[in-house]
Protein backbone atom coordinates (compact mmCIF):
# COMPACT_ATOMS: atom_id res chain seq x y z
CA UNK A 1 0.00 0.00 0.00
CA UNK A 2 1.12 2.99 -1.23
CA UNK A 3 0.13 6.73 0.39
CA UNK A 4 0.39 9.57 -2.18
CA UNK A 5 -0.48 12.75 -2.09
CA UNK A 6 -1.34 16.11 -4.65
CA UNK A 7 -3.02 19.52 -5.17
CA UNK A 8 -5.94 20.60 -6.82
CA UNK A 9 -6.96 24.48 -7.76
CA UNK A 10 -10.70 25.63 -7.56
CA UNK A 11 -12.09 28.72 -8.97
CA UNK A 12 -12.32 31.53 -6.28
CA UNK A 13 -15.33 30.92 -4.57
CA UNK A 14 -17.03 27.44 -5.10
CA UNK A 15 -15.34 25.58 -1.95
CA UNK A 16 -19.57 25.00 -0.88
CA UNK A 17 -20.53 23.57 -4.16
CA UNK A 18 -17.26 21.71 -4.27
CA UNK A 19 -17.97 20.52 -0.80
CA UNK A 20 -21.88 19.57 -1.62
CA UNK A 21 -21.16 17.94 -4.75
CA UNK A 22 -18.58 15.38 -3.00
CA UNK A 23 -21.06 15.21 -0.29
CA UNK A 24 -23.49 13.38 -3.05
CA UNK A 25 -20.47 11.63 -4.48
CA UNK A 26 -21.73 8.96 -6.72
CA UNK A 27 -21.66 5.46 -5.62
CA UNK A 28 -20.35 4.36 -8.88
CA UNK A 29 -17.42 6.30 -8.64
CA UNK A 30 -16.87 5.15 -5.16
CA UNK A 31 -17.05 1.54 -6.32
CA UNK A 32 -14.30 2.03 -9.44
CA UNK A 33 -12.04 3.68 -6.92
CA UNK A 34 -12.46 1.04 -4.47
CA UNK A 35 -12.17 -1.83 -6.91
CA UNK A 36 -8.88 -0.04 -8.53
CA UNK A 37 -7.11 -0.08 -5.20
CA UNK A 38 -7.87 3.77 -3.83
CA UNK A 39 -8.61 3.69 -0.31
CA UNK A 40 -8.28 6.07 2.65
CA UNK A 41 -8.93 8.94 0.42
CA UNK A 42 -9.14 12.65 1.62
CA UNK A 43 -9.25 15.81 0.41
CA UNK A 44 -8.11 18.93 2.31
CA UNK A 45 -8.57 22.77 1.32
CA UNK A 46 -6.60 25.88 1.59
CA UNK A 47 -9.13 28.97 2.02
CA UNK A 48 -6.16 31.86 1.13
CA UNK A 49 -5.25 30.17 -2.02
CA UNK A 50 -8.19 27.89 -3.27
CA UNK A 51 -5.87 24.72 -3.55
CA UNK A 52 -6.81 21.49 -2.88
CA UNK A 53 -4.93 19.22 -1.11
CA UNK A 54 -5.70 15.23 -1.81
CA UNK A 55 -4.34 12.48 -0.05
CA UNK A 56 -5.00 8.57 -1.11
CA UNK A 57 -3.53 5.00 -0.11
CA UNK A 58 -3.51 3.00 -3.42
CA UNK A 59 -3.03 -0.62 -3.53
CA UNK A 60 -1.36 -0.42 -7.02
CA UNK A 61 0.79 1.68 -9.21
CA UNK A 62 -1.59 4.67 -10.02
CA UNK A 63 -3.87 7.16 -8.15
CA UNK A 64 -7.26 7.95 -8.56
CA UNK A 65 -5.80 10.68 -10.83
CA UNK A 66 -5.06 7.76 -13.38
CA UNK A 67 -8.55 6.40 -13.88
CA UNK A 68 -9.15 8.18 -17.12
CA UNK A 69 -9.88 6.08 -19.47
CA UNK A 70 -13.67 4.95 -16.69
CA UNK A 71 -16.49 6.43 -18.26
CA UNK A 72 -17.50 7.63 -14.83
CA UNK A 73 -14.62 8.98 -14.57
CA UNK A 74 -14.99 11.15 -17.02
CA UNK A 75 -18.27 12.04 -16.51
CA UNK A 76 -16.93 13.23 -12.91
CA UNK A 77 -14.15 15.19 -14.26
CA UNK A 78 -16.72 17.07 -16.64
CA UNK A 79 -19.35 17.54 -13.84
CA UNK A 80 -16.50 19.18 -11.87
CA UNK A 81 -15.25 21.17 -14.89
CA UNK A 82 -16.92 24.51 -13.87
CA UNK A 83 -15.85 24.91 -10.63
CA UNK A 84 -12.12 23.87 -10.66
CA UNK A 85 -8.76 23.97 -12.84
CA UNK A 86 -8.94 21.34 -15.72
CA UNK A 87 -7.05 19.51 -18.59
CA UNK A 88 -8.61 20.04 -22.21
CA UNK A 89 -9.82 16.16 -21.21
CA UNK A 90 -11.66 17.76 -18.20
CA UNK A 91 -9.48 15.94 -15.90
CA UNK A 92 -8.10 18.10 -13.20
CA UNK A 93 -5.04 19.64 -13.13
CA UNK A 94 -3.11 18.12 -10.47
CA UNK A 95 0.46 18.72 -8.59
CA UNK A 96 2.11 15.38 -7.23
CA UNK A 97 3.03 16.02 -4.18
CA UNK A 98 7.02 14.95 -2.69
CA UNK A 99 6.66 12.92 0.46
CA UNK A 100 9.21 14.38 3.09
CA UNK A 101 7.93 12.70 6.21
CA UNK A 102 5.44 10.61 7.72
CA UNK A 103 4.72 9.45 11.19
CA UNK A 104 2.74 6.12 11.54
């Protein structure tokens, strides 16, 4: 098990409809991150500069980040579209984070 880590940017002012829409996450999504190995997954915000901050245990090689090519996926990515940073693909633009430490 793997722990990784990156950020996210939303556009100024949408943290509530980013918050409800995760809040109604849908299940199917949950189940193809689940059955690709993502687990323990959190995501963290930054009020004074709008970033996201994710944070994911993955059983495999690849993030949650790297389910693309899921149809739900990429109906998620273009749902989000409007309210955060994206790819021409409408996948998010995302920073990998360096580990530096970690206390278990």
């Amino acid at each position: 098990m793997e722990k990784i880590a990156f950020k996210m940017k939303l556009l100024p002012g949408v943290k509530a409809e980013y918050r409800k829409r995760h809040d109604e996450i849908w299940p199917e999504l949950i189940e193809l991150l689940k059955s690709k190995g993502v687990s323990d997954y959190s995501i963290f915000f930054d009020e004074e500069s709008d970033t996201l901050f994710g944070v994911q245990k993955t059983a495999g090689t690849g993030s949650s980040q790297d389910l693309g090519t899921a149809s739900i996926m990429q109906q998620w990515w273009k749902y989000m579209s409007d309210i955060m940073y994206t790819n021409p693909d409408y996948s998010p633009v995302t920073t990998p984070l360096e580990k530096l430490f970690e206390m278990e």
